[in-house]
PDB file of N, CA and C in Angstrom:
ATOM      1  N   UNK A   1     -32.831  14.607  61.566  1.00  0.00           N
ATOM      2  CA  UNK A   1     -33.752  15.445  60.834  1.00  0.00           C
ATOM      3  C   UNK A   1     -33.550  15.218  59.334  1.00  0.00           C
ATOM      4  N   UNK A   2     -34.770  14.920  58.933  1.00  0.00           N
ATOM      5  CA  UNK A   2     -34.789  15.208  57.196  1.00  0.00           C
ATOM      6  C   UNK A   2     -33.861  16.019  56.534  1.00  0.00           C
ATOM      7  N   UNK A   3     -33.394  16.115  55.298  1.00  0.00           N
ATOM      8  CA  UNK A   3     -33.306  17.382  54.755  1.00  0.00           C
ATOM      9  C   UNK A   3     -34.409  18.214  53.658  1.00  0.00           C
ATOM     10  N   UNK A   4     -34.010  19.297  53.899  1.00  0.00           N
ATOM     11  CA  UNK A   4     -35.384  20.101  53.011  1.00  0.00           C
ATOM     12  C   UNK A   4     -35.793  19.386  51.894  1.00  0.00           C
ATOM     13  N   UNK A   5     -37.298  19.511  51.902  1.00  0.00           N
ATOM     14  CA  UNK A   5     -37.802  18.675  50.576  1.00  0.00           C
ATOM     15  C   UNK A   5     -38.157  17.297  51.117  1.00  0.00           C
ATOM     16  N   UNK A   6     -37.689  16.329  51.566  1.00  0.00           N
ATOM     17  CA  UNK A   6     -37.309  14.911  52.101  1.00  0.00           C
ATOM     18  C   UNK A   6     -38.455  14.894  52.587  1.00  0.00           C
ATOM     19  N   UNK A   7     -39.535  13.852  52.463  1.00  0.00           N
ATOM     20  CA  UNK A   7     -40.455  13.559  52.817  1.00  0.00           C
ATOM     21  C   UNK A   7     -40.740  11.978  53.900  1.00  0.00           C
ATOM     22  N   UNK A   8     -39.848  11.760  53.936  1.00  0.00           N
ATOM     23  CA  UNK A   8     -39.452  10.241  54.688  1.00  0.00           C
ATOM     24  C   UNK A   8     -39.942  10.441  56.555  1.00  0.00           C
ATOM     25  N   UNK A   9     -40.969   9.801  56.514  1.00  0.00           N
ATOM     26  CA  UNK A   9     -41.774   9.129  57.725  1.00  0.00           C
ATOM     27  C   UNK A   9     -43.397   9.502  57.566  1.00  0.00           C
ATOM     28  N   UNK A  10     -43.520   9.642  56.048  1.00  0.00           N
ATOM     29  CA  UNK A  10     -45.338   9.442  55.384  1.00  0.00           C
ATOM     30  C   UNK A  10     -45.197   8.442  55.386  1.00  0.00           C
ATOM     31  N   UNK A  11     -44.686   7.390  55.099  1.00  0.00           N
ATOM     32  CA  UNK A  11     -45.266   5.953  54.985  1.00  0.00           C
ATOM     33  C   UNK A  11     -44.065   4.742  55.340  1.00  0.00           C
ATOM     34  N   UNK A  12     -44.790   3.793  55.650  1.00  0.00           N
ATOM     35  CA  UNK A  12     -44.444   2.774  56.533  1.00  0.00           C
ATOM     36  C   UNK A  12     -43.512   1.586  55.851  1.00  0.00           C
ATOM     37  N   UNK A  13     -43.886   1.521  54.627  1.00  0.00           N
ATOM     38  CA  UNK A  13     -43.368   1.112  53.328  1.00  0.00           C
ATOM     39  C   UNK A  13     -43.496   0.937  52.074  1.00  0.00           C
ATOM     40  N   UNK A  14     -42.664   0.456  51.340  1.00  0.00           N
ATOM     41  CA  UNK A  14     -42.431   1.094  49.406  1.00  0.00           C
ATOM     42  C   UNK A  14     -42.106  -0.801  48.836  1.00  0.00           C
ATOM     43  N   UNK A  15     -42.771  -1.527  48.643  1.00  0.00           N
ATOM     44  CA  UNK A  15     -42.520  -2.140  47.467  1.00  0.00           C
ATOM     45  C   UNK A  15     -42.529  -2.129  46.631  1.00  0.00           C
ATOM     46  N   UNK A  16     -41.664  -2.435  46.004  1.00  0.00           N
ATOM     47  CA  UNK A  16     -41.558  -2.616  44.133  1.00  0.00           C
ATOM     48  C   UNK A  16     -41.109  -4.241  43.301  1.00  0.00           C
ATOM     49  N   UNK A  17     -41.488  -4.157  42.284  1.00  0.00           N
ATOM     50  CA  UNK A  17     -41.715  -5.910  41.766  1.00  0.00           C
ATOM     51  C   UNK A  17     -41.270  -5.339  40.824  1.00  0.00           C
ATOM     52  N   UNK A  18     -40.096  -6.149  40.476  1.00  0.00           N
ATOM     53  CA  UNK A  18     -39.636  -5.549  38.847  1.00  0.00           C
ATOM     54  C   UNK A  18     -38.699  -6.760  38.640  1.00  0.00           C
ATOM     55  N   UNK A  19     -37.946  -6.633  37.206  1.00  0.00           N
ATOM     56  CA  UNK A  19     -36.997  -7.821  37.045  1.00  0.00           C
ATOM     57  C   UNK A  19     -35.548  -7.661  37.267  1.00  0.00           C
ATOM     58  N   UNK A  20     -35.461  -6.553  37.608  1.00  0.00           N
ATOM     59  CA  UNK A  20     -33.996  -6.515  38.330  1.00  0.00           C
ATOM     60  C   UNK A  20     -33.654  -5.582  39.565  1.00  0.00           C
ATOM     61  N   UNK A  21     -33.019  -6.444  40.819  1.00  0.00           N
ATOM     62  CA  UNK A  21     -33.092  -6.027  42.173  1.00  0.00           C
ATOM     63  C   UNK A  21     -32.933  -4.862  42.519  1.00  0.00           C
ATOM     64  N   UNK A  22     -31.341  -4.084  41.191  1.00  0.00           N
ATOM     65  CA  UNK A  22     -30.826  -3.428  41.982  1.00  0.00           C
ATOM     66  C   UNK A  22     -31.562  -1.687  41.437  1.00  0.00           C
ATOM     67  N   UNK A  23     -33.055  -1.796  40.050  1.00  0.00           N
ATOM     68  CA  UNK A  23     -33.615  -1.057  40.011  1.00  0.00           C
ATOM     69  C   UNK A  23     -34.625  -1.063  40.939  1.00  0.00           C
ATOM     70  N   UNK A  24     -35.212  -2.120  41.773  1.00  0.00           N
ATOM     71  CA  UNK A  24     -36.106  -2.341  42.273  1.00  0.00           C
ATOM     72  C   UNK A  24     -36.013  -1.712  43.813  1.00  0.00           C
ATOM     73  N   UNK A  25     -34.482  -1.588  44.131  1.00  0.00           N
ATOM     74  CA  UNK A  25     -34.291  -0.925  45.246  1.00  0.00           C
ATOM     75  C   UNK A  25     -34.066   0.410  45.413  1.00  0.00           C
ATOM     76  N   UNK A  26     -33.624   0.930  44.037  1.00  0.00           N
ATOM     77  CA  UNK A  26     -33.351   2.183  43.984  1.00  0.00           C
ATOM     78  C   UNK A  26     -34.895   2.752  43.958  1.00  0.00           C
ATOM     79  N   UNK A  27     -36.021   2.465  43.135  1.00  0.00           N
ATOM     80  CA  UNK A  27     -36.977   2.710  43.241  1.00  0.00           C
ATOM     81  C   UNK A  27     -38.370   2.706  44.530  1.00  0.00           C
ATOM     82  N   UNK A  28     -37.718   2.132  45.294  1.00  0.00           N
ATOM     83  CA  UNK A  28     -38.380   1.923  46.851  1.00  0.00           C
ATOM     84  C   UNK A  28     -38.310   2.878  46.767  1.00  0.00           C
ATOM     85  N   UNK A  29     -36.894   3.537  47.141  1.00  0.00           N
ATOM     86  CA  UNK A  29     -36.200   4.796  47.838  1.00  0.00           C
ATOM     87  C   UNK A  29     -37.105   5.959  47.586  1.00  0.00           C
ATOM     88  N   UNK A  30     -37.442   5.732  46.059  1.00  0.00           N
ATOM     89  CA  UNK A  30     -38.247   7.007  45.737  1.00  0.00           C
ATOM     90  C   UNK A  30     -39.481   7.519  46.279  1.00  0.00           C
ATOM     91  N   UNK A  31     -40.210   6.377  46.926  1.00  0.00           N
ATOM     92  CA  UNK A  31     -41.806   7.035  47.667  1.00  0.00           C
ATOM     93  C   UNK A  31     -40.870   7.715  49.336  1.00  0.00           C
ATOM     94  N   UNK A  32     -39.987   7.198  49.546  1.00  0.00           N
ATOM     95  CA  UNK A  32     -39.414   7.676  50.924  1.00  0.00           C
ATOM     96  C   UNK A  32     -39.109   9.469  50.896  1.00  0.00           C
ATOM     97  N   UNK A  33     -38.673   9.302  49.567  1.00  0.00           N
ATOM     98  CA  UNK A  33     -37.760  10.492  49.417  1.00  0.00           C
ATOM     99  C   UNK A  33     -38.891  11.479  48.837  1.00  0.00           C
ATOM    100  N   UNK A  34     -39.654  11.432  47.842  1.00  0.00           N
ATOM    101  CA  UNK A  34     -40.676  12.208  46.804  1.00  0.00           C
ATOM    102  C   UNK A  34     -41.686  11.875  47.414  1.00  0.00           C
ATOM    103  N   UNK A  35     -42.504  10.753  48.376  1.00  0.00           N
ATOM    104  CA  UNK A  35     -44.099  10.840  49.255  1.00  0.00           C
ATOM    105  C   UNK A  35     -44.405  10.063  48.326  1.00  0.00           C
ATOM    106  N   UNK A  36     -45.203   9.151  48.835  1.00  0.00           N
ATOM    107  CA  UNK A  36     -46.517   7.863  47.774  1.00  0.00           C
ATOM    108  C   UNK A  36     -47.003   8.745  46.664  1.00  0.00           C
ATOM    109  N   UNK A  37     -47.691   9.714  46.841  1.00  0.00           N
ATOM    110  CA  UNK A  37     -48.257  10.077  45.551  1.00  0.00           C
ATOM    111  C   UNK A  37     -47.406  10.239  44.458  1.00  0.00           C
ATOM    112  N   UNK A  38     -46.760  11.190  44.509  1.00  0.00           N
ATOM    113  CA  UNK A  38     -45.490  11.180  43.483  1.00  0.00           C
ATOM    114  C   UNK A  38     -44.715   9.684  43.520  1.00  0.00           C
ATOM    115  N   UNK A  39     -44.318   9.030  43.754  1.00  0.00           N
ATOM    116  CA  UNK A  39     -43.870   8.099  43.665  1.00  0.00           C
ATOM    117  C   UNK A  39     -44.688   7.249  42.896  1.00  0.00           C
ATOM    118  N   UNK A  40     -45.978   6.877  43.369  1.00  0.00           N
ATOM    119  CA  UNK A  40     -46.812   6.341  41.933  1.00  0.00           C
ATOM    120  C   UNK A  40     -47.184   6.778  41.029  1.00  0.00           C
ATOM    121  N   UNK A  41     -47.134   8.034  40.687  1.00  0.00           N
ATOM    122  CA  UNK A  41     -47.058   9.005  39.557  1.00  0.00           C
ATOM    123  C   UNK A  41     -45.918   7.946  38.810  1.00  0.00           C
ATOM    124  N   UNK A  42     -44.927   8.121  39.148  1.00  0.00           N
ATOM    125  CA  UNK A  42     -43.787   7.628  38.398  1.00  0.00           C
ATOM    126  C   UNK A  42     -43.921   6.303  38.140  1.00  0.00           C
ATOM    127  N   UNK A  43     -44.336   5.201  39.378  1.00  0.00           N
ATOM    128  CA  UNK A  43     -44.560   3.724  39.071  1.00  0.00           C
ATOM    129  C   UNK A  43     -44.988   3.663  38.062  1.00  0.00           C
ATOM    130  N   UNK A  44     -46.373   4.384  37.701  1.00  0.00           N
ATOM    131  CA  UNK A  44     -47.542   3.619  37.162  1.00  0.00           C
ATOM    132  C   UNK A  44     -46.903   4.334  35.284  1.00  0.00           C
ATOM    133  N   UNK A  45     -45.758   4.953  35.515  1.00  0.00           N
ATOM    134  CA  UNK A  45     -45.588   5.198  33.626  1.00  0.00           C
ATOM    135  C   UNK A  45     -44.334   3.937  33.278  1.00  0.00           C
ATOM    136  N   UNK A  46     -43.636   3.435  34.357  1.00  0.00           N
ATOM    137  CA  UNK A  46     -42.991   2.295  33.834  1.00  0.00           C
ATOM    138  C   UNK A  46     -43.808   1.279  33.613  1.00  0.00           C
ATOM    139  N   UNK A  47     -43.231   0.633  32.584  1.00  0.00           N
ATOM    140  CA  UNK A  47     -44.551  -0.746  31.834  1.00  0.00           C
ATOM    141  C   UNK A  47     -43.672  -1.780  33.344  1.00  0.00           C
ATOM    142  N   UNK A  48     -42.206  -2.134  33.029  1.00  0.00           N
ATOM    143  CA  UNK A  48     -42.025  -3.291  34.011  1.00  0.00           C
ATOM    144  C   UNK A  48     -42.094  -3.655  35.316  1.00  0.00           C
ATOM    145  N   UNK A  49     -42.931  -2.532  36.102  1.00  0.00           N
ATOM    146  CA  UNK A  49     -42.654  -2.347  37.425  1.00  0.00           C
ATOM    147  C   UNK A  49     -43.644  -2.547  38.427  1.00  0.00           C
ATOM    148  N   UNK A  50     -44.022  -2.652  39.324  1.00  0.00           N
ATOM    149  CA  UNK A  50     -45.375  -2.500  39.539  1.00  0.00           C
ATOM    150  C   UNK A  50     -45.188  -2.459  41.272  1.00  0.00           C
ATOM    151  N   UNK A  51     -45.851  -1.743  41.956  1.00  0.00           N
ATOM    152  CA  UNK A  51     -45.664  -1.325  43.639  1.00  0.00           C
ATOM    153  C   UNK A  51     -46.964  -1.413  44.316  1.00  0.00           C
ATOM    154  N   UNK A  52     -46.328  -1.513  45.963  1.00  0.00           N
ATOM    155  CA  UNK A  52     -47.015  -1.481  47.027  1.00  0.00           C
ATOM    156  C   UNK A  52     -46.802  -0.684  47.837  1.00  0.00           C
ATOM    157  N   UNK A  53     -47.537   0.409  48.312  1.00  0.00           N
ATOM    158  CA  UNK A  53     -47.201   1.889  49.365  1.00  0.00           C
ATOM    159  C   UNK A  53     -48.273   1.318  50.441  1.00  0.00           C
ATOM    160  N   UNK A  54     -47.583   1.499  51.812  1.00  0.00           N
ATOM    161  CA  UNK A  54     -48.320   1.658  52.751  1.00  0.00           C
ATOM    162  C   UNK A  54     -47.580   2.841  53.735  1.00  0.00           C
ATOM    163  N   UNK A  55     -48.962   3.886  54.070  1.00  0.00           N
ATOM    164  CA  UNK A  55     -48.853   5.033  54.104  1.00  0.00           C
ATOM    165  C   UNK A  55     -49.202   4.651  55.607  1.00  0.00           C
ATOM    166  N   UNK A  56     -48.564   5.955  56.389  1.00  0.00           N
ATOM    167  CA  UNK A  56     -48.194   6.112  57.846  1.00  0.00           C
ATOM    168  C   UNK A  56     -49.649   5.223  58.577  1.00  0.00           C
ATOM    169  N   UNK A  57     -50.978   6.000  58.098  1.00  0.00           N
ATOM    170  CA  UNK A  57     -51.958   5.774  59.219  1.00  0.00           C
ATOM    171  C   UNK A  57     -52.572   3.762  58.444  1.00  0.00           C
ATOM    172  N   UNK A  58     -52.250   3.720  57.398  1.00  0.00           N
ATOM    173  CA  UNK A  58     -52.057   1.885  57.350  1.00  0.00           C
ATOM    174  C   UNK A  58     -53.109   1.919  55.819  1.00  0.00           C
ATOM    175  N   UNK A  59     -53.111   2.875  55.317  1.00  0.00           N
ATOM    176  CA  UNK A  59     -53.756   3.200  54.223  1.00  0.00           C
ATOM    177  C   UNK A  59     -52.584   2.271  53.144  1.00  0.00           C
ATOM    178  N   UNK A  60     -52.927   1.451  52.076  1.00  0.00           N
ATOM    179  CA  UNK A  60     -52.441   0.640  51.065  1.00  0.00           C
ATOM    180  C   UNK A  60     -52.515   1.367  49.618  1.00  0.00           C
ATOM    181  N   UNK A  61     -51.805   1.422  48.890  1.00  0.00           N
ATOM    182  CA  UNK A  61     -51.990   2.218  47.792  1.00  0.00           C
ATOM    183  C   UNK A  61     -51.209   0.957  46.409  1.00  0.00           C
ATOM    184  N   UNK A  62     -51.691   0.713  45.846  1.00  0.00           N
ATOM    185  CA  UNK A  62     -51.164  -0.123  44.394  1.00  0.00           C
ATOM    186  C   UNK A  62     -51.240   0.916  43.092  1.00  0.00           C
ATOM    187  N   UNK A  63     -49.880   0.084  42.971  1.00  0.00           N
ATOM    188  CA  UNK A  63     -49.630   0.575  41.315  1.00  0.00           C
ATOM    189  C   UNK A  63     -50.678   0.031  40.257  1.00  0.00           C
ATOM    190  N   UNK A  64     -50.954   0.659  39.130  1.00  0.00           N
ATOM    191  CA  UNK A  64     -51.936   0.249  38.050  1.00  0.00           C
ATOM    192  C   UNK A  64     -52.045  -1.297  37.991  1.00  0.00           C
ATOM    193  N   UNK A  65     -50.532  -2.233  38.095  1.00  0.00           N
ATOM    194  CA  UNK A  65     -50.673  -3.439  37.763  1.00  0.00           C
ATOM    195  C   UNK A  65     -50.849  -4.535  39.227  1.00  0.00           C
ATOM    196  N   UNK A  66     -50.789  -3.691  39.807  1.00  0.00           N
ATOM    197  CA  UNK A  66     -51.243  -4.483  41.330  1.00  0.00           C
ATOM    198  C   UNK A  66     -52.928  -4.260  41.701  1.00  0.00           C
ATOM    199  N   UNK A  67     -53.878  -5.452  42.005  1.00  0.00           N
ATOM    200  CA  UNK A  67     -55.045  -4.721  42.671  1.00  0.00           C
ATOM    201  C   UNK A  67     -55.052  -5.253  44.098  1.00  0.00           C
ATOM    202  N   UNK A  68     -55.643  -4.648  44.592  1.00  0.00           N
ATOM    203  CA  UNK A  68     -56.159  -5.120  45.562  1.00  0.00           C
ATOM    204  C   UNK A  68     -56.792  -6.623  46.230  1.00  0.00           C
ATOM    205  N   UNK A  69     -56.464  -7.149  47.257  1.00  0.00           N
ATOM    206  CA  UNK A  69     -56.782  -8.657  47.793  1.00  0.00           C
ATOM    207  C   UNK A  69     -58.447  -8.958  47.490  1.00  0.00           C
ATOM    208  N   UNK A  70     -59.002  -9.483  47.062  1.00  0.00           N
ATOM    209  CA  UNK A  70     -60.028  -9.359  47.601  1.00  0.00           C
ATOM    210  C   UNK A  70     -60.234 -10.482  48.737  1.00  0.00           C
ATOM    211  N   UNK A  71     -61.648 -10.235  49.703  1.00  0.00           N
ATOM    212  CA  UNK A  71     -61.694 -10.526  50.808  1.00  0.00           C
ATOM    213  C   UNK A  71     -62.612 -11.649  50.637  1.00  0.00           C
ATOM    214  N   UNK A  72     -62.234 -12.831  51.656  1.00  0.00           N
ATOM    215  CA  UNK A  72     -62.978 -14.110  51.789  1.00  0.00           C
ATOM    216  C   UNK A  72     -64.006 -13.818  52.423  1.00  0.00           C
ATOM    217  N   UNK A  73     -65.690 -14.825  52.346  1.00  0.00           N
ATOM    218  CA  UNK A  73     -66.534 -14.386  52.713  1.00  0.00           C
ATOM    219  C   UNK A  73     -66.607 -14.343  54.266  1.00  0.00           C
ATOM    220  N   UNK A  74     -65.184 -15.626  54.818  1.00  0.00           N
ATOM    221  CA  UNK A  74     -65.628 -15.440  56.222  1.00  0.00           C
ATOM    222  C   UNK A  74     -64.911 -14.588  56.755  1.00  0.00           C
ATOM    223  N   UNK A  75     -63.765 -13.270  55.814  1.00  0.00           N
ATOM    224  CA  UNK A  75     -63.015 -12.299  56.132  1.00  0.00           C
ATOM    225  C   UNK A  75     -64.397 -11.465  56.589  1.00  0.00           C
ATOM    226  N   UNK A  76     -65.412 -11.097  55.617  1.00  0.00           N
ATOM    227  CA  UNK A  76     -65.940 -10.544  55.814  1.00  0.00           C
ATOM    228  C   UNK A  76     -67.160 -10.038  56.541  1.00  0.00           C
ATOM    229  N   UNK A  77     -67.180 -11.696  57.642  1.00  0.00           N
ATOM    230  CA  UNK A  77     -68.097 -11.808  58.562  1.00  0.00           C
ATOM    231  C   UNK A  77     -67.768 -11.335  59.623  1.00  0.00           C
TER     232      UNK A  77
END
Protein backbone atom coordinates (compact mmCIF):
# COMPACT_ATOMS: atom_id res chain seq x y z
CA UNK A 1 0.00 0.00 0.00
CA UNK A 2 0.94 3.58 -0.81
CA UNK A 3 1.56 5.92 1.84
CA UNK A 4 -0.82 8.88 2.45
CA UNK A 5 -0.53 11.48 -0.20
CA UNK A 6 1.54 8.94 -2.65
CA UNK A 7 0.01 8.90 -5.79
CA UNK A 8 1.99 6.00 -7.57
CA UNK A 9 -0.08 3.66 -10.03
CA UNK A 10 -1.69 6.98 -12.18
CA UNK A 11 0.71 6.40 -14.68
CA UNK A 12 2.62 3.89 -16.47
CA UNK A 13 5.69 6.04 -16.89
CA UNK A 14 7.92 9.33 -16.19
CA UNK A 15 10.68 10.27 -18.58
CA UNK A 16 12.98 12.89 -18.21
CA UNK A 17 15.90 14.22 -20.68
CA UNK A 18 18.25 16.34 -18.95
CA UNK A 19 22.16 16.56 -18.78
CA UNK A 20 22.80 14.81 -15.80
CA UNK A 21 21.53 11.14 -14.90
CA UNK A 22 21.48 11.30 -11.45
CA UNK A 23 18.94 14.60 -11.58
CA UNK A 24 17.17 12.97 -14.26
CA UNK A 25 16.28 10.06 -12.04
CA UNK A 26 15.46 11.75 -9.10
CA UNK A 27 13.03 13.69 -11.18
CA UNK A 28 11.12 10.62 -12.78
CA UNK A 29 10.36 9.80 -9.21
CA UNK A 30 8.47 12.94 -8.94
CA UNK A 31 5.31 12.29 -11.39
CA UNK A 32 5.16 8.75 -9.35
CA UNK A 33 5.11 10.36 -6.13
CA UNK A 34 3.16 14.10 -6.81
CA UNK A 35 0.75 12.56 -10.20
CA UNK A 36 1.62 13.88 -13.99
CA UNK A 37 -0.02 17.03 -13.51
CA UNK A 38 1.97 18.35 -10.78
CA UNK A 39 4.90 16.87 -11.94
CA UNK A 40 4.76 18.90 -15.19
CA UNK A 41 3.90 21.85 -13.37
CA UNK A 42 7.40 21.53 -12.12
CA UNK A 43 9.07 20.12 -15.52
CA UNK A 44 7.93 22.76 -17.59
CA UNK A 45 9.68 25.80 -15.04
CA UNK A 46 13.14 24.04 -15.39
CA UNK A 47 14.83 25.54 -18.64
CA UNK A 48 17.21 22.09 -18.83
CA UNK A 49 14.81 19.42 -18.63
CA UNK A 50 12.24 18.30 -20.64
CA UNK A 51 9.64 14.95 -20.05
CA UNK A 52 7.46 12.24 -21.15
CA UNK A 53 4.27 11.05 -18.86
CA UNK A 54 2.30 8.25 -19.86
CA UNK A 55 -0.73 8.07 -17.78
CA UNK A 56 -2.49 4.74 -16.61
CA UNK A 57 -5.34 4.56 -19.45
CA UNK A 58 -2.20 5.27 -22.33
CA UNK A 59 -2.88 9.00 -22.46
CA UNK A 60 0.89 10.80 -23.38
CA UNK A 61 1.53 14.06 -21.85
CA UNK A 62 4.93 16.29 -22.94
CA UNK A 63 6.77 18.81 -21.32
CA UNK A 64 6.77 22.42 -23.07
CA UNK A 65 10.05 21.31 -24.90
CA UNK A 66 8.87 17.96 -26.12
CA UNK A 67 5.95 17.85 -28.91
CA UNK A 68 4.29 15.45 -30.02
CA UNK A 69 5.18 12.67 -33.07
CA UNK A 70 3.55 13.67 -35.80
CA UNK A 71 1.87 10.95 -37.85
CA UNK A 72 2.87 9.50 -41.36
CA UNK A 73 0.31 9.69 -44.01
CA UNK A 74 0.14 5.93 -44.23
CA UNK A 75 -0.06 6.03 -40.15
CA UNK A 76 -2.97 7.69 -40.85
CA UNK A 77 -4.73 5.52 -43.30
Amino acid sequence: MAPPGCVVGLLRSATVIGPYATRTDGLSKTAFVLGPEKAMEIYNRIDDIDAIIVKLDGTVVYSKGMQKPKQSAAAQQ
